[in-house]
Protein backbone atom coordinates (compact mmCIF):
# COMPACT_ATOMS: atom_id res chain seq x y z
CA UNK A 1 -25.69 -44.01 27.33
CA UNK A 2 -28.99 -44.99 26.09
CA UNK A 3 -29.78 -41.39 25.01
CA UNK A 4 -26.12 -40.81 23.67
CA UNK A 5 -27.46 -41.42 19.72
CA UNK A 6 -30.00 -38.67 20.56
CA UNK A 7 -27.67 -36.36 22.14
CA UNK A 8 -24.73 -36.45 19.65
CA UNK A 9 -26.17 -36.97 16.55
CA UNK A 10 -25.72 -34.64 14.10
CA UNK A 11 -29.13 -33.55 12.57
CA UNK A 12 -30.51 -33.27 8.99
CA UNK A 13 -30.44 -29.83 9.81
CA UNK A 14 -27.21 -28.73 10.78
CA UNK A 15 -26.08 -30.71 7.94
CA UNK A 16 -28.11 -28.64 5.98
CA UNK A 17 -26.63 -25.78 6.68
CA UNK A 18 -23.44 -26.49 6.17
CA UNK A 19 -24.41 -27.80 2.94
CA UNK A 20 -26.00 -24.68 2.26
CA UNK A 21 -22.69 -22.88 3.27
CA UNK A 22 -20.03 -25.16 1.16
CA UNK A 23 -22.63 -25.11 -2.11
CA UNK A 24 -23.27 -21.20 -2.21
CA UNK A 25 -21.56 -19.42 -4.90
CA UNK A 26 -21.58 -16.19 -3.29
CA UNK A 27 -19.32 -18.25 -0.70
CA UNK A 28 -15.74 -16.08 -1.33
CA UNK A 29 -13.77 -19.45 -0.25
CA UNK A 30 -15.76 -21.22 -2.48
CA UNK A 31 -15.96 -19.32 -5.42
CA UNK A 32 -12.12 -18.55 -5.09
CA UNK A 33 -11.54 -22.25 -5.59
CA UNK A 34 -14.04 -22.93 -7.99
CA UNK A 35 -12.87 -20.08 -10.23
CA UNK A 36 -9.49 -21.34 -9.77
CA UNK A 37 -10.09 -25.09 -11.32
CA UNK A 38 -11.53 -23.11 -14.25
CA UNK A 39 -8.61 -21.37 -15.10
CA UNK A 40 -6.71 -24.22 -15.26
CA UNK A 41 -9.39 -25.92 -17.88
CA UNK A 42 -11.80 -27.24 -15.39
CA UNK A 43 -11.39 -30.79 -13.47
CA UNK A 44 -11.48 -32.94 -16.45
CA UNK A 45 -8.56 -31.02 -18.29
CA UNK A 46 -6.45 -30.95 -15.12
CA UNK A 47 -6.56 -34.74 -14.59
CA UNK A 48 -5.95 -35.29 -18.41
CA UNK A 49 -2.99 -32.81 -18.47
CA UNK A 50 -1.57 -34.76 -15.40
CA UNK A 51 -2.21 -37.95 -16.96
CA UNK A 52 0.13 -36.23 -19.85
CA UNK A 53 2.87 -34.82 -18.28
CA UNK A 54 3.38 -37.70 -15.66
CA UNK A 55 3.95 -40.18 -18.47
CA UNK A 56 7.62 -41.62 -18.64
CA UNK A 57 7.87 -41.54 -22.35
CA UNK A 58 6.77 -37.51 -21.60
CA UNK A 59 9.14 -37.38 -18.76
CA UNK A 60 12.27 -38.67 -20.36
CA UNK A 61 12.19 -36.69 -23.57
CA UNK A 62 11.66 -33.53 -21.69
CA UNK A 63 14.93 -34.29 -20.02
CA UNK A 64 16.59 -35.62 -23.18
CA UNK A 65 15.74 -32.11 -24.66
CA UNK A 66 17.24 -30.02 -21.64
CA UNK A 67 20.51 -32.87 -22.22
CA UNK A 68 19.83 -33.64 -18.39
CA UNK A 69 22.17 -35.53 -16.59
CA UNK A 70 20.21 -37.66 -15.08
CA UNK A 71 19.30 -39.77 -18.57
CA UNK A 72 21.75 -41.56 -17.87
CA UNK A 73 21.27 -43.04 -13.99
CA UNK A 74 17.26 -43.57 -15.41
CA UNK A 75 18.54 -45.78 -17.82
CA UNK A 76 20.92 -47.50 -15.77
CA UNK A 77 18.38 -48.07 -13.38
CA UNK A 78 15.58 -49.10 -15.91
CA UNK A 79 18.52 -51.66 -16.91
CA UNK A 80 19.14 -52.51 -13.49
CA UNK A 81 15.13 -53.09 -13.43
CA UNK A 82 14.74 -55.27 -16.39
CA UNK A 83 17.92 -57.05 -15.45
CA UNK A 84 16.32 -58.07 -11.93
CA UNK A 85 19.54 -56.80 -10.29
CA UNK A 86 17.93 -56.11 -7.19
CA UNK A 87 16.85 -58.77 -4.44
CA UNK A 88 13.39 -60.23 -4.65
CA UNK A 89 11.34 -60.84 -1.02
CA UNK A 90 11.55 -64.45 -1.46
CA UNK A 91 15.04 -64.45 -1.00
CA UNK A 92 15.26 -61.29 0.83
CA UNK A 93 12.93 -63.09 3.59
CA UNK A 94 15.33 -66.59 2.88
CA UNK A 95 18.73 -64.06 3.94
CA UNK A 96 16.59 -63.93 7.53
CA UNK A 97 14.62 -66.85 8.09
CA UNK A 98 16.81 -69.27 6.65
CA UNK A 99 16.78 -71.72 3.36
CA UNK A 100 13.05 -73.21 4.43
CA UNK A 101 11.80 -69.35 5.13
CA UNK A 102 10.03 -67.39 2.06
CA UNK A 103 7.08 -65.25 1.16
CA UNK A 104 5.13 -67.99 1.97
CA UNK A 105 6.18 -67.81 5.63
CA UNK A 106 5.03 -64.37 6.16
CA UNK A 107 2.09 -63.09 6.85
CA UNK A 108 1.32 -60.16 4.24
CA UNK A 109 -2.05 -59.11 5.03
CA UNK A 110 -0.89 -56.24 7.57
CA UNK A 111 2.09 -55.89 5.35
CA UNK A 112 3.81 -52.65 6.38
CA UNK A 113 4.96 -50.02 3.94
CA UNK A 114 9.03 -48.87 4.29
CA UNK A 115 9.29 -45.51 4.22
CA UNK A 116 11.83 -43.03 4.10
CA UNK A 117 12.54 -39.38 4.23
CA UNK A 118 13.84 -37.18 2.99
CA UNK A 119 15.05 -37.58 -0.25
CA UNK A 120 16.28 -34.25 -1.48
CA UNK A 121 18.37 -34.81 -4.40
CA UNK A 122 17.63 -37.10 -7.59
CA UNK A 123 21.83 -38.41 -7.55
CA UNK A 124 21.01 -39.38 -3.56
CA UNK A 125 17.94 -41.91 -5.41
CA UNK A 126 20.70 -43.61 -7.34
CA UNK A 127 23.55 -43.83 -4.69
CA UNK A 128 20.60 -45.96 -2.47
CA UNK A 129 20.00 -48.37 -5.13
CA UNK A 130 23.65 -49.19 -6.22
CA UNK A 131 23.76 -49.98 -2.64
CA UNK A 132 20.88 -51.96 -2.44
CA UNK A 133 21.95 -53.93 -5.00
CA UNK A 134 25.64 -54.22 -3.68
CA UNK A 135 24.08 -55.03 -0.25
CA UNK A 136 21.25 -56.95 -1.18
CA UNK A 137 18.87 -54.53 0.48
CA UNK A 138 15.04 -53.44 -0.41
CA UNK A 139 14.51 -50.45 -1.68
CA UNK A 140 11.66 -48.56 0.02
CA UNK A 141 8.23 -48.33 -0.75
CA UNK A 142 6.91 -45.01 -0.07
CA UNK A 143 9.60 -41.98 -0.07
CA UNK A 144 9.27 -38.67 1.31
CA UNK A 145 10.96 -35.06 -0.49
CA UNK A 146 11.14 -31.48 1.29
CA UNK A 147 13.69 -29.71 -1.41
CA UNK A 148 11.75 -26.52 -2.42
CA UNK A 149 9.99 -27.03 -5.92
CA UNK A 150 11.30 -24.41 -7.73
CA UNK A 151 14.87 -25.34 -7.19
CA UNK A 152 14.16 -28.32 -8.58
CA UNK A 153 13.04 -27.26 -12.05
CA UNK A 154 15.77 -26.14 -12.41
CA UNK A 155 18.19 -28.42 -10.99
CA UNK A 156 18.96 -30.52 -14.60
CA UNK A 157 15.16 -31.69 -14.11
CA UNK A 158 15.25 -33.21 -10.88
CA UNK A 159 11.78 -32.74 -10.62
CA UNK A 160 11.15 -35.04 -13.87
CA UNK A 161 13.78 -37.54 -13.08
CA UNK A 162 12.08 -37.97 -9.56
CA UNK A 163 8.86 -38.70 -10.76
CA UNK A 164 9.79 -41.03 -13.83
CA UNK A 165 11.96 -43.42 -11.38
CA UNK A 166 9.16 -43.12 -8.80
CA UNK A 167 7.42 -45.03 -11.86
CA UNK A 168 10.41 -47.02 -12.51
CA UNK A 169 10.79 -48.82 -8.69
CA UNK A 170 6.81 -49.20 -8.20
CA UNK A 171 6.98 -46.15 -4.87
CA UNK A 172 4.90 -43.60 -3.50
CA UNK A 173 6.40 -40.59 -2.93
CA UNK A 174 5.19 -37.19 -1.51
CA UNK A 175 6.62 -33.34 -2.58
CA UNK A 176 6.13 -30.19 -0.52
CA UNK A 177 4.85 -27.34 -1.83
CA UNK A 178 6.96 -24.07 -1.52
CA UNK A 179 3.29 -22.39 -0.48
CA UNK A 180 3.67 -22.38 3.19
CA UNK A 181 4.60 -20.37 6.54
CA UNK A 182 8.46 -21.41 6.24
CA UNK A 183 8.46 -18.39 3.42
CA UNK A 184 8.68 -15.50 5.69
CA UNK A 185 4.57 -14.86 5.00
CA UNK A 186 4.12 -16.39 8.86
CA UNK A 187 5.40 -12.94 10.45
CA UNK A 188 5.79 -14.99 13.68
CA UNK A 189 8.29 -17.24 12.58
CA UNK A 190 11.51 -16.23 12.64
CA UNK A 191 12.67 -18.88 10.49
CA UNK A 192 12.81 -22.78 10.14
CA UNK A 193 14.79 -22.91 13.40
CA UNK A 194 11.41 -21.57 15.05
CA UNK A 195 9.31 -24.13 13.46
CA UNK A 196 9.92 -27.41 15.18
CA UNK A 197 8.16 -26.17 18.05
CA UNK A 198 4.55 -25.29 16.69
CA UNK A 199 3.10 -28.64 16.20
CA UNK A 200 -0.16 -27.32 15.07
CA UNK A 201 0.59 -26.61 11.34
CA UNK A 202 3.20 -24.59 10.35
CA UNK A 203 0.67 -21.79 8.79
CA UNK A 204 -0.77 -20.80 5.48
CA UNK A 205 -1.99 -17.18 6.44
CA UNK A 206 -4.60 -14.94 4.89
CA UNK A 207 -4.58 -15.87 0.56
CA UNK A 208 -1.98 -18.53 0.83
CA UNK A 209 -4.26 -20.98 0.74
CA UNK A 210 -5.42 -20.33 -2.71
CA UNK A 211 -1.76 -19.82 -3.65
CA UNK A 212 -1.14 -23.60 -2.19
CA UNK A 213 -3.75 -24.93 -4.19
CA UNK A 214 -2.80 -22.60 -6.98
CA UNK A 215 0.84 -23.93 -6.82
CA UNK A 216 -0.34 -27.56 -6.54
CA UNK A 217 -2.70 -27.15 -10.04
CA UNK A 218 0.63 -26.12 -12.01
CA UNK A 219 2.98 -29.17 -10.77
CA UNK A 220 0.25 -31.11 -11.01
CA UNK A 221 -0.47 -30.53 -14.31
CA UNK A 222 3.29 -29.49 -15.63
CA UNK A 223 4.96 -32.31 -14.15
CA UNK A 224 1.93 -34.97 -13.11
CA UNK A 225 2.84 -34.38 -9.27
CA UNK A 226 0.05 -35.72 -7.96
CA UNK A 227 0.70 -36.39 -4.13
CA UNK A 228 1.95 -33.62 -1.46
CA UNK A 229 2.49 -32.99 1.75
CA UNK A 230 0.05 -31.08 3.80
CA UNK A 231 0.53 -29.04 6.54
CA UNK A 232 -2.30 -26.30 7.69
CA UNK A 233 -5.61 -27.24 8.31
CA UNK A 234 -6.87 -24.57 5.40
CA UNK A 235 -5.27 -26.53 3.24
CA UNK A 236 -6.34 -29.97 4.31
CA UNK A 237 -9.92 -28.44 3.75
CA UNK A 238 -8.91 -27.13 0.59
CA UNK A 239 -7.53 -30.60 -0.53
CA UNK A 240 -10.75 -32.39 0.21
CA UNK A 241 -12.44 -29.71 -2.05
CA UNK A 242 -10.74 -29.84 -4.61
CA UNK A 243 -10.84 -33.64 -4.99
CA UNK A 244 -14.76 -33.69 -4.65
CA UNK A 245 -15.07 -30.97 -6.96
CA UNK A 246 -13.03 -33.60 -9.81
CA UNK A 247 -9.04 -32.91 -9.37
CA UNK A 248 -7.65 -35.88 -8.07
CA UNK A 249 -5.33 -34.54 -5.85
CA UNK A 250 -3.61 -37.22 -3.35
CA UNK A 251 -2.23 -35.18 0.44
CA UNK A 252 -0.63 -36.84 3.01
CA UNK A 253 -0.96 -34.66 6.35
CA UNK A 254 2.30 -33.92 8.00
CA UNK A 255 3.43 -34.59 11.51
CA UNK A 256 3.50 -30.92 12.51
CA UNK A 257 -0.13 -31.01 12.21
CA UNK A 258 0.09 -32.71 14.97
CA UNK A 259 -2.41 -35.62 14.95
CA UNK A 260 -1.94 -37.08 18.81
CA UNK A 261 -4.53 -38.25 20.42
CA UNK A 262 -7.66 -40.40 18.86
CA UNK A 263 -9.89 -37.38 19.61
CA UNK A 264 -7.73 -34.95 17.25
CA UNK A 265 -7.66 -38.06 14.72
CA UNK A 266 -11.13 -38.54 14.90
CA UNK A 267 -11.47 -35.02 13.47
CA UNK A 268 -8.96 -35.35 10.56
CA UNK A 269 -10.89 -38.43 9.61
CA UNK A 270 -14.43 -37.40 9.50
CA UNK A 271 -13.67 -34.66 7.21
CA UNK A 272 -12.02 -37.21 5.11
CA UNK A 273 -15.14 -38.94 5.29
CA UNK A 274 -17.54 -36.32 4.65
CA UNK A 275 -15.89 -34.88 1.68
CA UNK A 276 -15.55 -38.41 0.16
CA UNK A 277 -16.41 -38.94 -3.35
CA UNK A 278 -19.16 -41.33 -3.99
CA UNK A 279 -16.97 -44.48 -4.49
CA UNK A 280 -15.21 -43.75 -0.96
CA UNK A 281 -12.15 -42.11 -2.20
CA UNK A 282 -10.09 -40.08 -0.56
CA UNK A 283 -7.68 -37.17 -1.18
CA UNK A 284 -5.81 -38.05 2.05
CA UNK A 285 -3.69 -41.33 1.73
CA UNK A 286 -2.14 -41.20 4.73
CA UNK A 287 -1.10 -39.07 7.92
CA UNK A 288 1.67 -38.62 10.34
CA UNK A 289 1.06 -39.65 13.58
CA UNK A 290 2.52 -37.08 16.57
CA UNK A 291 5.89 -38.33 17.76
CA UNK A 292 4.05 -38.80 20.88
CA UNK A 293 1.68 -41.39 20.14
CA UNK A 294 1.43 -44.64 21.45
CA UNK A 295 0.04 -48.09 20.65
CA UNK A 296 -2.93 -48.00 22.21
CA UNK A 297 -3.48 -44.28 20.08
CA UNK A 298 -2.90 -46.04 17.11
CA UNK A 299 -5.48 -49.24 17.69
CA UNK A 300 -8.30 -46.47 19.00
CA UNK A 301 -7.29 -44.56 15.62
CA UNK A 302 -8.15 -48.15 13.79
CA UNK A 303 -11.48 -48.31 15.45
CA UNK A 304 -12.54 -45.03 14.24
CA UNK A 305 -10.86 -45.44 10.74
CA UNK A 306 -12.39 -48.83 10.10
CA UNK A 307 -16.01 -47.29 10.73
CA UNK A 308 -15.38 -44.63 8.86
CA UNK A 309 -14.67 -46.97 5.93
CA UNK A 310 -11.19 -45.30 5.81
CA UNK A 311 -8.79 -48.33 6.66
CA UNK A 312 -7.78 -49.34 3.09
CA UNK A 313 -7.72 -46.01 1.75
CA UNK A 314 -5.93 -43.85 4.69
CA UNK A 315 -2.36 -45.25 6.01
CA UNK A 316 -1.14 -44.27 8.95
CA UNK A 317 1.97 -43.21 8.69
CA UNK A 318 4.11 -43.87 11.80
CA UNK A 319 7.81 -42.02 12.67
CA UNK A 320 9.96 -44.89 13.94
CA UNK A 321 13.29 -42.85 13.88
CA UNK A 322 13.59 -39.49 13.64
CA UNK A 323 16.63 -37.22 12.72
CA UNK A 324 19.05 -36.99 15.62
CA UNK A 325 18.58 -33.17 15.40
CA UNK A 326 16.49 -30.56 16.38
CA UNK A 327 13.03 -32.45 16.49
CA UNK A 328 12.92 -35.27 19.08
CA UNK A 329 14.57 -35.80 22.46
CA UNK A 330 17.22 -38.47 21.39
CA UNK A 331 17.17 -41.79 21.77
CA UNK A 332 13.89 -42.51 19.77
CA UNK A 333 12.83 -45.57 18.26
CA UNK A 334 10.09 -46.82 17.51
CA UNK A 335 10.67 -50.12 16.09
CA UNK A 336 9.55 -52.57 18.39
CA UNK A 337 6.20 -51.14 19.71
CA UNK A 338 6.09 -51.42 15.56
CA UNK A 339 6.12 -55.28 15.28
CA UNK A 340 3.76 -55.49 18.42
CA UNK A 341 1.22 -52.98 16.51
CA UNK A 342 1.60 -54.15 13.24
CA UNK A 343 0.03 -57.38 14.16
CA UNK A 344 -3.22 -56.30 14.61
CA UNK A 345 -3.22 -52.94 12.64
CA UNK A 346 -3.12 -52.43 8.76
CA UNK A 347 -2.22 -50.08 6.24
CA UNK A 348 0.98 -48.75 8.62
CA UNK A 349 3.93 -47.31 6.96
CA UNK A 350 6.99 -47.22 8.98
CA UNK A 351 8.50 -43.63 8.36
CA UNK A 352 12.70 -43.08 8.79
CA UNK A 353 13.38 -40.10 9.25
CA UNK A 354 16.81 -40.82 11.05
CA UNK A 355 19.16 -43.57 11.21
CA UNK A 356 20.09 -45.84 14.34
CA UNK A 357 21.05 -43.39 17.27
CA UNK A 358 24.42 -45.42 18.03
CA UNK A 359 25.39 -44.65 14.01
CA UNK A 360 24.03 -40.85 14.04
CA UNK A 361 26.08 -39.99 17.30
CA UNK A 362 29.59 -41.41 15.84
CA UNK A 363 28.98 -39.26 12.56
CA UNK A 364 30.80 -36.45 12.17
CA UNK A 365 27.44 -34.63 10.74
CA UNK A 366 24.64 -36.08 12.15
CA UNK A 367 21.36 -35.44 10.39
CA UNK A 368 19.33 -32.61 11.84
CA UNK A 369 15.48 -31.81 10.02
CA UNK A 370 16.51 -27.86 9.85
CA UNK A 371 18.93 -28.91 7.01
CA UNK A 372 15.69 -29.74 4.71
CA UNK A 373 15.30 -26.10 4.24
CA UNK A 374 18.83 -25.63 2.82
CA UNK A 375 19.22 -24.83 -0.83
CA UNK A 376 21.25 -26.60 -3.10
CA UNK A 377 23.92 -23.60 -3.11
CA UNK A 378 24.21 -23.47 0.45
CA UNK A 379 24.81 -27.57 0.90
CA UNK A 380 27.44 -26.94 -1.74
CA UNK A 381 28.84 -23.70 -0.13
CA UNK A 382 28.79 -25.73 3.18
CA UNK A 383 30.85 -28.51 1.65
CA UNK A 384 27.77 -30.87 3.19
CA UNK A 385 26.54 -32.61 0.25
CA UNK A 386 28.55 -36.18 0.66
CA UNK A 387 27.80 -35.87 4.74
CA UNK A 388 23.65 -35.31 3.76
CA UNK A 389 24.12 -37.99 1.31
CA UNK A 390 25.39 -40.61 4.21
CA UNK A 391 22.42 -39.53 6.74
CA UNK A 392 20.18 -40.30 3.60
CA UNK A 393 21.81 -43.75 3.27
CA UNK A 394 21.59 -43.84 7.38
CA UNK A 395 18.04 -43.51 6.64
CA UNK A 396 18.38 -46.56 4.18
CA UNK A 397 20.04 -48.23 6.35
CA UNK A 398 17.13 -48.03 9.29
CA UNK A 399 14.56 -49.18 6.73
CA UNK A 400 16.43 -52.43 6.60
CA UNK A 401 16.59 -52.78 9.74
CA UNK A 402 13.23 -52.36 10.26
CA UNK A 403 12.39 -55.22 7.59
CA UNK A 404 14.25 -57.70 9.09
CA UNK A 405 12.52 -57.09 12.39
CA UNK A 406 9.36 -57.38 10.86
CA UNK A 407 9.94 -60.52 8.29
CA UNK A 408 11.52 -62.03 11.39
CA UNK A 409 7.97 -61.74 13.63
CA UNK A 410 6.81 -63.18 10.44
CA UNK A 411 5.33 -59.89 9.17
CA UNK A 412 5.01 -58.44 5.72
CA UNK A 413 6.65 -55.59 4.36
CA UNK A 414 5.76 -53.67 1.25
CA UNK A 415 8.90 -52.20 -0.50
CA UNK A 416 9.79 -51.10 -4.19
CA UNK A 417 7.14 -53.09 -5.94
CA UNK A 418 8.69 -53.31 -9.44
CA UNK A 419 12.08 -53.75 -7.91
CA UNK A 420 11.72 -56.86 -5.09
């Protein structure tokens, strides 16, 4: 051990070289993405264009102009907002610890974000909140979309009314790109029913990486999209690069990257460090852990992270139910290695991907992940919509359940911050 520092460190001149590699302009990966921020305007522009388009005065006259529907939920939930019609944590935390239980009884400094996926259509947004408020329920803090991108432009501005209400409740929330392998440019996929088995990125092959990053710049700066799933190690690479280089790109990496063992997460988090800017930032905010991680994964994960300097800007985001089909062996739950974790770990989100098992298997249409790649026409065709809209509020449901457990171990939760 005493000569492991010699051994293993990395020296000047390695670094050198790689420095040497990333910095050449004759580099073709380089210069590919270089001579793409350019087209756009350069970094500066980019940002400022974002800044633009993601405004909600910008947002809702654009879909006043196309006479979208969805005006009218935004302003009954901006109402609903202002009106404080939704339950705030001191008495959400009072409904489960009782008339002497509050905020004040909690401890929020490992405070774990709710999370939720996926939320495909805008009208699905709205149907959650009525019944929070009907149920007294928290909205949740981070949400998660896989509907293809395109479809939503031009889906009565789904797109827009996503990311103005986003700004309405106070939540993260993430958008896939429609740049990746589930296209039919991954010649050995046969389609999304093939892709739940290759944990190891679902591919970006040959140019589609610059086509990813090329798709991000124009939702970026059209809509002010700023955060996306990522889910090919190209493109993770690419993200970091593009964020040193002055776009301020937010990724979260996806669980079929597969991130399972403290080894593989060690990896995904040096990069992050190395292509830091020179306040500490980030372009990943947070990654899906493997399905099958465990506790003591995630507290050697906090190790590294914390000496990375990574723990407040990186969450780990954690799957505590999963869809009852066609991704995990069933039953899976997560929920109370959660609370035991939580304790001592910070910046967790708790991810719902499924509801409870015992409420999935009495549904007539239980939620399976392969439906995420369905287009609108074909949920409609399929008569599915109102059965994709009750696994959603399954989802919901979970995310609940989830914050009781956790107020009632007398841990913090972080929901809809302009709503609770």
């Amino acid at each position: 051990m005493a000569d492991l520092k010699q051994i293993l460190e990395i020296k000047a001149r390695d670094l050198d070289i790689v420095n040497q590699l990333i910095t050449n302009t004759d580099n073709t990966q380089v210069r590919e993405l270089s001579d793409l921020i350019e087209k756009f305007g350069g970094a500066k522009a980019i940002n400022e264009k974002a800044k633009k388009a993601r405004s909600p005065e910008s947002l809702m006259q654009r879909l006043k102009d196309i006479d979208s529907p969805y005006v009218a939920d935004l302003e009954w939930l901006m109402e609903q907002k202002e009106n404080k019609a939704f339950i705030s944590m001191d008495e959400y935390c009072k409904n489960i610890l009782g008339n002497d239980g509050d905020t004040a009884s909690v401890d929020f400094s490992n405070a774990v974000t709710l999370e939720v996926s996926a939320m495909q259509f805008f009208p699905w947004l709205i149907a959650q909140a009525r019944q929070a408020i009907e149920k007294k329920e928290l909205m949740p803090g981070r949400i998660i979309r896989v509907r293809n991108m395109a479809e939503q432009v031009e889906d009565n501005g789904d797109i827009m009314a996503t990311a103005l209400a986003m700004q309405v409740i106070g939540a993260t929330y993430v958008e896939s790109l429609d740049t990746r392998g589930t296209d039919g440019s991954n010649i050995h996929l046969g389609g999304p029913d093939t892709i739940t088995g290759y944990f190891g990125g679902i591919g970006q092959p040959n140019d589609y990486p610059i086509k990813w990053a090329e798709e991000y710049l124009h939702y970026y700066t059209t809509y002010g999209i700023k955060q996306v799933l990522n889910v090919n190690s190209g493109t993770i690479l690419l993200g970091y690069m593009m964020h040193r280089l002055g776009v301020d790109i937010e990724f979260k990496i996806s669980v079929f990257v597969g991130n399972d063992n403290p080894y593989f997460i060690m990896w995904t988090l040096m990069t992050a460090r190395l292509f830091s800017r020179e306040d500490g930032t980030t372009s990943l905010v947070g990654f899906n852990l493997s399905n099958s991680v465990n506790n003591n994964t995630i507290r050697e994960a906090n190790i590294i992270r914390k000496q990375l300097g990574l723990e407040k800007h990186v969450r780990f985001e954690h799957h505590i139910t999963e869809t009852c089909q066609a991704i995990v062996v069933q039953p899976y739950n997560r929920r109370d290695e959660l609370i035991e974790i939580a304790r001592e770990v910070p910046n967790i989100s708790a991810k719902h991907e499924g509801g409870e098992i015992d409420v999935e298997q009495k549904r007539e249409h239980p939620s399976n992940i392969l439906e995420y790649f369905l287009t609108k026409q074909e949920v409609l065709d399929s008569g599915l919509m109102e059965s994709l809209q009750t696994n959603y509020l399954d989802k919901h449901a979970s995310v609940n359940l989830t914050a009781r457990a956790l107020i009632k171990s007398g841990i913090g939760v972080i929901a809809a911050q302009n709503l609770h």
